[in-house]
Protein backbone atom coordinates (compact mmCIF):
# COMPACT_ATOMS: atom_id res chain seq x y z
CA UNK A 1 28.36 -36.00 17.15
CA UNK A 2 26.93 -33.68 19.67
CA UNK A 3 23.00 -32.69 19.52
CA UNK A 4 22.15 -29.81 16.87
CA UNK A 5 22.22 -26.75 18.19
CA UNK A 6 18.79 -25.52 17.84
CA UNK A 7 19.72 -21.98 17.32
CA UNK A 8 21.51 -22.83 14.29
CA UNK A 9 18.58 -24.40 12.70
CA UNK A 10 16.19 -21.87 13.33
CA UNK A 11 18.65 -19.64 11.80
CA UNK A 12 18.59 -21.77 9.06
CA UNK A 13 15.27 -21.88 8.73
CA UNK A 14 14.64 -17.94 8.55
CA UNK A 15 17.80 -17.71 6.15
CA UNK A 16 15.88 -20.23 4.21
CA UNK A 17 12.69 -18.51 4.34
CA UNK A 18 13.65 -14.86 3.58
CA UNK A 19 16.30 -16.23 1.14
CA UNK A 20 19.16 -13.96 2.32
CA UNK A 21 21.51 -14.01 5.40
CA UNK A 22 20.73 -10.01 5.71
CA UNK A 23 17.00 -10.35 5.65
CA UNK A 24 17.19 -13.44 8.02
CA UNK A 25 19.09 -11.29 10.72
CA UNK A 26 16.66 -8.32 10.42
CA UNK A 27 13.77 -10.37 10.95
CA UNK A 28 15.74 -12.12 13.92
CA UNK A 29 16.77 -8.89 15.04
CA UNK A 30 20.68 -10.15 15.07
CA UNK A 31 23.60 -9.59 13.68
CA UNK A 32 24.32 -11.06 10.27
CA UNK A 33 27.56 -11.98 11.74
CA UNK A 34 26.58 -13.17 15.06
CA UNK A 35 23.83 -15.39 12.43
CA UNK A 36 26.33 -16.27 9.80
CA UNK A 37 28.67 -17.47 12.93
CA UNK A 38 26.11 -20.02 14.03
CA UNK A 39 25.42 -21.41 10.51
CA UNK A 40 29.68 -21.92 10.06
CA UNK A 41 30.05 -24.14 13.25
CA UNK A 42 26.30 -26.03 12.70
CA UNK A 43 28.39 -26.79 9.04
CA UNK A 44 31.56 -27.63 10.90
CA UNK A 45 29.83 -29.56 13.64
CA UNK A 46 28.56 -31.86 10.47
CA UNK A 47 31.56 -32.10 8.43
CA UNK A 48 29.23 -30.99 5.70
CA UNK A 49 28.01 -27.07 4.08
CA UNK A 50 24.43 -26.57 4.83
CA UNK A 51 23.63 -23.65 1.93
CA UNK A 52 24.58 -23.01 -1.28
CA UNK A 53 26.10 -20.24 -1.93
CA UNK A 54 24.47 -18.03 -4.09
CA UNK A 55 22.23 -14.94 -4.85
CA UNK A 56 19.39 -16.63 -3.05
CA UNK A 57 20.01 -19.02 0.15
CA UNK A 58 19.69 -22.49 -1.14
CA UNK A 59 20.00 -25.78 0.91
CA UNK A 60 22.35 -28.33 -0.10
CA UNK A 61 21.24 -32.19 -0.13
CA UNK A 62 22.76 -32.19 3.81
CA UNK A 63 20.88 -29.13 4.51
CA UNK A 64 17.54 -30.58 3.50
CA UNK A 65 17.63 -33.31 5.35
CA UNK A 66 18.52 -30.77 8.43
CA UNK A 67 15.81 -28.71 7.81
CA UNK A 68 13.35 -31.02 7.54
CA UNK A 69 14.39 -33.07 10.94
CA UNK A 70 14.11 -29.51 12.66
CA UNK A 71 10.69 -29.06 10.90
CA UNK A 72 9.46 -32.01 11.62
CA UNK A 73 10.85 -31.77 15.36
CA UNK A 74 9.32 -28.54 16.09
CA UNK A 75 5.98 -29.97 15.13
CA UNK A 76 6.01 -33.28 16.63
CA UNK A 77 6.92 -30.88 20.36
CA UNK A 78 3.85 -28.74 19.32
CA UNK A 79 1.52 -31.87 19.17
CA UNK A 80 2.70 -32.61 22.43
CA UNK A 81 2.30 -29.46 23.97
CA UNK A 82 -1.20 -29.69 22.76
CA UNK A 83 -2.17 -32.74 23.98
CA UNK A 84 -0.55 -31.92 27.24
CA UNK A 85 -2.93 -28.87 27.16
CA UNK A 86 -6.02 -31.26 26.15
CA UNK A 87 -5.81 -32.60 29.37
CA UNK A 88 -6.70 -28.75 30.61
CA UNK A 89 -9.60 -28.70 28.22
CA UNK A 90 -7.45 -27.00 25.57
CA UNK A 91 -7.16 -23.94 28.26
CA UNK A 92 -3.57 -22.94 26.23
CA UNK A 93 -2.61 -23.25 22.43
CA UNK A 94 -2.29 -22.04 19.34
CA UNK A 95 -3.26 -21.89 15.69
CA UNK A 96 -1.67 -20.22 12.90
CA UNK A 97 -3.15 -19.97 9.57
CA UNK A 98 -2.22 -18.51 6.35
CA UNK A 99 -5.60 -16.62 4.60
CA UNK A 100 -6.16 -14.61 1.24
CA UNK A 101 -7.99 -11.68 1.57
CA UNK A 102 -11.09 -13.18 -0.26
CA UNK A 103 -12.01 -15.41 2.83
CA UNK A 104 -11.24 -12.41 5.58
CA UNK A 105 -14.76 -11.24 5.95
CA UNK A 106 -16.20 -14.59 6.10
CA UNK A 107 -14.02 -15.65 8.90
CA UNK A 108 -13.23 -12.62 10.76
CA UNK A 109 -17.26 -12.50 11.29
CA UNK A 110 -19.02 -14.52 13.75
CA UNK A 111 -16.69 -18.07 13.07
CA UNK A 112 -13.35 -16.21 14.69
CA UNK A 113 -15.65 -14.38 17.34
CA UNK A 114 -17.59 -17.78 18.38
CA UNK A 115 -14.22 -19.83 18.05
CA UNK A 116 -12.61 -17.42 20.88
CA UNK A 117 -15.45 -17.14 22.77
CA UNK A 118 -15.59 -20.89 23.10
CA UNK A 119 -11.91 -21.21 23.44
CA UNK A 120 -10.93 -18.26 25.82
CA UNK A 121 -7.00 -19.84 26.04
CA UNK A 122 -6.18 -20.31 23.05
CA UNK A 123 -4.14 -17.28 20.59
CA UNK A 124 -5.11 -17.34 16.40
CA UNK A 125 -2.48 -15.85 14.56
CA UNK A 126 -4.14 -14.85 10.60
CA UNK A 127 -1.24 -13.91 8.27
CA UNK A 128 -2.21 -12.27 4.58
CA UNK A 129 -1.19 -14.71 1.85
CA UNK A 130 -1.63 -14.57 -1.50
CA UNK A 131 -2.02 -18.62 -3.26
CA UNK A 132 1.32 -19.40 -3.44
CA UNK A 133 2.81 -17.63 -0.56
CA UNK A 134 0.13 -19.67 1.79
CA UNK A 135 0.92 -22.74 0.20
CA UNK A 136 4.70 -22.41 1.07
CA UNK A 137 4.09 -21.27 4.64
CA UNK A 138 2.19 -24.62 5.46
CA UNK A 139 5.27 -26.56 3.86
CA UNK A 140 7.82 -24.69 5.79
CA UNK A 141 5.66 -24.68 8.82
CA UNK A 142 5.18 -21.23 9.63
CA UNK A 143 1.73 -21.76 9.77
CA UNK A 144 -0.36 -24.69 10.91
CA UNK A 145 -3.09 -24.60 8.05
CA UNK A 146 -3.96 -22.57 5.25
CA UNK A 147 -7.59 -21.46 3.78
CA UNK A 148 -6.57 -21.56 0.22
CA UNK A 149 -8.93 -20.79 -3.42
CA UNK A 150 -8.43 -22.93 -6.28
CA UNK A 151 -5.06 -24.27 -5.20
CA UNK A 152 -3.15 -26.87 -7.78
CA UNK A 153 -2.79 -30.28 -6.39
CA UNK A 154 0.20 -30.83 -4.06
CA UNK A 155 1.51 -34.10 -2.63
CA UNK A 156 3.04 -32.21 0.13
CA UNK A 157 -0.09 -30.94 1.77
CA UNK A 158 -3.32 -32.70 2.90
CA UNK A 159 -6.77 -31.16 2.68
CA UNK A 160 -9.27 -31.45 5.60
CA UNK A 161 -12.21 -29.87 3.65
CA UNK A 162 -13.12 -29.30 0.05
CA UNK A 163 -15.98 -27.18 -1.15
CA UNK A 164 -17.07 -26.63 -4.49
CA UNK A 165 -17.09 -23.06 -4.98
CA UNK A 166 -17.53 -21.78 -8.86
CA UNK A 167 -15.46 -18.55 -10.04
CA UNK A 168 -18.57 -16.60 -11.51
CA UNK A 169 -19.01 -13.19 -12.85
CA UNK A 170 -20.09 -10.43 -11.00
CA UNK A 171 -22.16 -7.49 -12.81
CA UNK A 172 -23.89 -4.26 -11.88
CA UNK A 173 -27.22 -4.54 -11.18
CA UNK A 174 -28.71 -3.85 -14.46
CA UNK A 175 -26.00 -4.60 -16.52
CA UNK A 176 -26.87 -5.91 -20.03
CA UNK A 177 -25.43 -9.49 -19.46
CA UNK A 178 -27.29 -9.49 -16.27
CA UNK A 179 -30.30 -11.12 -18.78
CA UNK A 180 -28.32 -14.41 -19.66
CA UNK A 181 -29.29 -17.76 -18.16
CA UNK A 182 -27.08 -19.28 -19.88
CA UNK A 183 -23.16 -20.01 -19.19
CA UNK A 184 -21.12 -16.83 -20.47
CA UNK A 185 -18.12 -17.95 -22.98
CA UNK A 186 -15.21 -16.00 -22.04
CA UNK A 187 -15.13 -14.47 -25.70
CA UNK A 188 -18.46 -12.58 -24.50
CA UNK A 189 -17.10 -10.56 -22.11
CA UNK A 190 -14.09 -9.60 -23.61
CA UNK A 191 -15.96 -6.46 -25.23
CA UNK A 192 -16.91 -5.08 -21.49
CA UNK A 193 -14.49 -2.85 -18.90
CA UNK A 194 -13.24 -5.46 -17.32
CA UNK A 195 -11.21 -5.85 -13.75
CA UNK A 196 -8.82 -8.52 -12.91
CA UNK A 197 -6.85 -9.49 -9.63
CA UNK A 198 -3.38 -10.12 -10.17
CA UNK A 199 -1.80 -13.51 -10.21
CA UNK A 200 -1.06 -14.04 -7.17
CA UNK A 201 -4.38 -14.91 -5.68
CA UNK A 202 -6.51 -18.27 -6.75
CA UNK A 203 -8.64 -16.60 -8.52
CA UNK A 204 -6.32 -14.35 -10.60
CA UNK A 205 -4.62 -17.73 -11.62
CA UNK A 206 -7.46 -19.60 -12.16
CA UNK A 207 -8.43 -16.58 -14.95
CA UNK A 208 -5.24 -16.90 -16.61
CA UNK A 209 -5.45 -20.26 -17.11
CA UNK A 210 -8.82 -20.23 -18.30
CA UNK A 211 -7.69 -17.50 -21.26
CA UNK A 212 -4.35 -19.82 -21.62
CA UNK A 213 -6.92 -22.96 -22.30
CA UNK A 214 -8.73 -20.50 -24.58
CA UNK A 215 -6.50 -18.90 -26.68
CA UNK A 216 -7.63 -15.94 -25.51
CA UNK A 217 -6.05 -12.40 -23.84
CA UNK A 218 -7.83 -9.84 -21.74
CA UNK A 219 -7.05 -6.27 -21.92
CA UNK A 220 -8.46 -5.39 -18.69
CA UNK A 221 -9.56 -1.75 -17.66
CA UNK A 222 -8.26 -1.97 -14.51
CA UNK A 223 -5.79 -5.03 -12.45
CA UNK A 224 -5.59 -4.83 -8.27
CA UNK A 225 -4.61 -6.74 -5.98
CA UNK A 226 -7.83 -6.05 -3.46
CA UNK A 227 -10.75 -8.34 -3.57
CA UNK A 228 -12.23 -4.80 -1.58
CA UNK A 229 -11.15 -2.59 -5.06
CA UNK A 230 -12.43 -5.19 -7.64
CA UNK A 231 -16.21 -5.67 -5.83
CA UNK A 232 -16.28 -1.47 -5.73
CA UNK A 233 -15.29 -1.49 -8.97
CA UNK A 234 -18.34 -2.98 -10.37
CA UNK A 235 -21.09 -2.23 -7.56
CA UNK A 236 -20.17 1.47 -9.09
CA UNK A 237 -21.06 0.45 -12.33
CA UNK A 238 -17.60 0.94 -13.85
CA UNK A 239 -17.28 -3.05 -15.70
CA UNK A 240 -17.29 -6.57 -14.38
CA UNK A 241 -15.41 -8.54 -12.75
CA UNK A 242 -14.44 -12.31 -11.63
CA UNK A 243 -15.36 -13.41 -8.19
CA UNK A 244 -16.86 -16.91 -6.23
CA UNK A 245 -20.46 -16.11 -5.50
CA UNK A 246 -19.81 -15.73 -1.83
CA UNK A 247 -17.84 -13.09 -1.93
CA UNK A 248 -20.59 -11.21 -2.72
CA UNK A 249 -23.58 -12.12 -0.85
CA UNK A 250 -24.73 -9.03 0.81
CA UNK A 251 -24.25 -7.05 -2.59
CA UNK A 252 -26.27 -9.55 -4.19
CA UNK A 253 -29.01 -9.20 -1.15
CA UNK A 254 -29.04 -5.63 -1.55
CA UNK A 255 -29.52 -6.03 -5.22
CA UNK A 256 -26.26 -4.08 -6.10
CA UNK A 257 -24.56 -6.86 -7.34
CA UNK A 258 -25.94 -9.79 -9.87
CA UNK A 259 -23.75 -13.09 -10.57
CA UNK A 260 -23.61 -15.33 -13.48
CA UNK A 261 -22.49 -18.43 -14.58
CA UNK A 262 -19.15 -18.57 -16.82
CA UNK A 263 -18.84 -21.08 -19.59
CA UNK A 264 -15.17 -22.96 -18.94
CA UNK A 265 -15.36 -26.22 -16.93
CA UNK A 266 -12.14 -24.86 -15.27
CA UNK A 267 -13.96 -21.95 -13.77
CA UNK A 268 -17.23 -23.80 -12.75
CA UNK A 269 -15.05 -26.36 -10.93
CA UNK A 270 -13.11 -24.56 -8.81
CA UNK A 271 -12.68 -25.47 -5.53
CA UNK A 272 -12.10 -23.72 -1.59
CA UNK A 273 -9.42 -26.01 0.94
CA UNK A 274 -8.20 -26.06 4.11
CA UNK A 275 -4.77 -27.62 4.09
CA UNK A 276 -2.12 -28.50 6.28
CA UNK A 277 0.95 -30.37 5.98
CA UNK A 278 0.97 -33.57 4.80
CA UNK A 279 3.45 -35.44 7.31
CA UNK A 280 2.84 -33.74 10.32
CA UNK A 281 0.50 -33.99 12.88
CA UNK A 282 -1.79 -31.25 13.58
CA UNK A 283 -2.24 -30.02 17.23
CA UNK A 284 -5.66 -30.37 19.06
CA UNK A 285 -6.26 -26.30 18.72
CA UNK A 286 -6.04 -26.83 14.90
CA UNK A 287 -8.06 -29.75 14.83
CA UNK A 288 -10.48 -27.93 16.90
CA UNK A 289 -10.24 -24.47 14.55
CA UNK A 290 -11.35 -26.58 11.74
CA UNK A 291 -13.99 -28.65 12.95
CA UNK A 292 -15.17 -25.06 13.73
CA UNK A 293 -14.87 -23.83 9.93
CA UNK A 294 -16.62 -26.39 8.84
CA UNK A 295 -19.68 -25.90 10.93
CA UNK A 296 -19.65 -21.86 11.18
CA UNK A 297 -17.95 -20.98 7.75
CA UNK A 298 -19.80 -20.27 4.58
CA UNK A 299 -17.05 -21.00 2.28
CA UNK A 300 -16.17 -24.35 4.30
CA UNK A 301 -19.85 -25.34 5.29
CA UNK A 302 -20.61 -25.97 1.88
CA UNK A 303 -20.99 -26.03 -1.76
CA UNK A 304 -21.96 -22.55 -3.07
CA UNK A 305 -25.53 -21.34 -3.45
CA UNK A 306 -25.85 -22.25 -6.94
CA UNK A 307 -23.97 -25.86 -6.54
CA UNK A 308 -25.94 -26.56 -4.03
CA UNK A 309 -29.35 -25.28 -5.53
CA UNK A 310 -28.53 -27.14 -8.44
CA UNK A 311 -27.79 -30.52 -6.78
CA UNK A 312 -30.78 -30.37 -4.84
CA UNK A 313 -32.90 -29.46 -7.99
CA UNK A 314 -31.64 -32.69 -9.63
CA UNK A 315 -32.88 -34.57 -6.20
CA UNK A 316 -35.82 -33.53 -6.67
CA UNK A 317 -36.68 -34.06 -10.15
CA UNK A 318 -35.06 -37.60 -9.58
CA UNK A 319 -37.76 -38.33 -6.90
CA UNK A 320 -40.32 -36.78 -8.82
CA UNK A 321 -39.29 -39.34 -11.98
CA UNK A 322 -39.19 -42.32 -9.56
CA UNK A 323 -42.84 -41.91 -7.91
């Protein structure tokens, strides 16, 4: 058998990832026939069909295995390329990375500006993801790494750095449950206007799992998909919402904002990743990006304010008990 053409498989790979033969092509910018043309003779070349067909592009058991060697292929050449431009000083490279809106103003700040700076050669490409969505880019490899909130455990990806960072709620300065210093249950602020982010985030599935565990349902005032809408929405005074406590760290220094503590274990724990894809290397210019994170990044440096306070607190007290 002859090489695969590698044509074919990145048209299988785009059919694959837009789920259509139509949307494939547009975002090729071919013809659907001149696309469907090259998936018949990569199917005759094997002896074998490569899709399913049906209303949405599925791989058969042969296509899989295709798809994966071309994956897996594509990445192995782009650790190569990047070692081969490690021996320039990483003068030329890339990074892709998948990112929810949530993490956009910490990174687009001074960690992108200082990364470039220090890295003049190499290109970031940031693509708008919402939880899921980010997690399937790293696994078909349309983007090196992802910065991800609250994601569900996944043997297909590997995490480089995990921070504790709680899902708290955020009040109007002066609100009446600013007062509390104790965990909120849930049930408490049912009975205030409430704003939720939809379910495709971390956070709006984090919420909805919380309510699931507790038997409880939300009618909320108002549902976006903006982490920009839901912090206006309560710096205005119109309810509360649900948000990590660094989202919301210059509200909270300018005393617009106040954040508390929220009673479910599920909430309290969650966490902030970088992932990437478990069974393939990463290139030098992502290894590099998220060394970077991890120094320059406040979701990534660390624990959250209040995690960290509260460790630290219990250091103390355990020296003070011990001298």
């Amino acid at each position: 058998m002859s090489p695969f053409k590698t044509r074919a498989l990145e048209y299988l790979d785009a059919v694959v990832h837009h789920g259509s033969l139509r949307r494939a092509a547009a975002h090729l910018g071919v013809n659907p026939s001149a696309l469907s043309r090259q998936l018949r003779g990569l199917e005759e070349e094997l002896g074998t069909a490569v899709l399913a067909r049906a209303a949405r592009a599925t791989l058969t058991p042969a296509g899989e295995l295709l798809l994966r060697h071309y994956r897996d292929q594509r990445a192995a050449e782009r650790a190569t390329l990047s070692r081969l431009n490690a021996l320039q000083n990483l003068e030329r490279g890339e990074v892709r990375v998948a990112v929810g809106e949530g993490f956009i103003a910490d990174l687009i700040s001074t960690p992108l500006q200082h990364f470039l700076t220090t890295y003049p050669g190499l290109e970031i490409e940031v693509r708008m993801a919402g939880l899921s969505e980010a997690m399937m880019l790293v696994k078909e490899d349309a983007v090196d790494l992802a910065l991800l909130y609250a994601p569900p455990e996944d043997p297909q990806l590997i995490s480089h750095i995990d921070r504790r960072q709680p899902l708290d709620l955020i009040l109007p300065a002066g609100h009446s449950l600013a007062a509390t210093t104790t965990p909120l249950p849930l049930a408490a602020i049912a009975e205030y206007p409430l704003a939720l982010i939809d379910g495709h985030t971390g956070m709006g599935q984090l919420v909805g799992m919380a309510l699931y565990q507790a038997h409880l349902a939300f009618r909320p005032r108002m549902k976006t998909n903006s982490v920009s809408v839901l912090k206006n929405f309560v710096r205005s005074g119109l309810g509360v919402a649900f948000m990590p406590e660094l989202s919301v760290v210059e509200e909270i220094g300018e005393g617009s904002i106040v954040v508390r503590e929220v009673e479910p274990r599920l909430l309290s724990d969650a966490r902030t990743r970088i992932v990437s894809q478990a069974e393939r290397p990463l290139t030098l210019a992502a290894q590099a990006f998220i060394k970077h994170l991890r120094a320059s990044m406040r979701f990534f440096s660390g624990d959250a304010p209040r995690v960290a306070s509260k460790a630290t607190g219990k250091t103390l007290k355990g020296q003070r008990g011990n001298s």
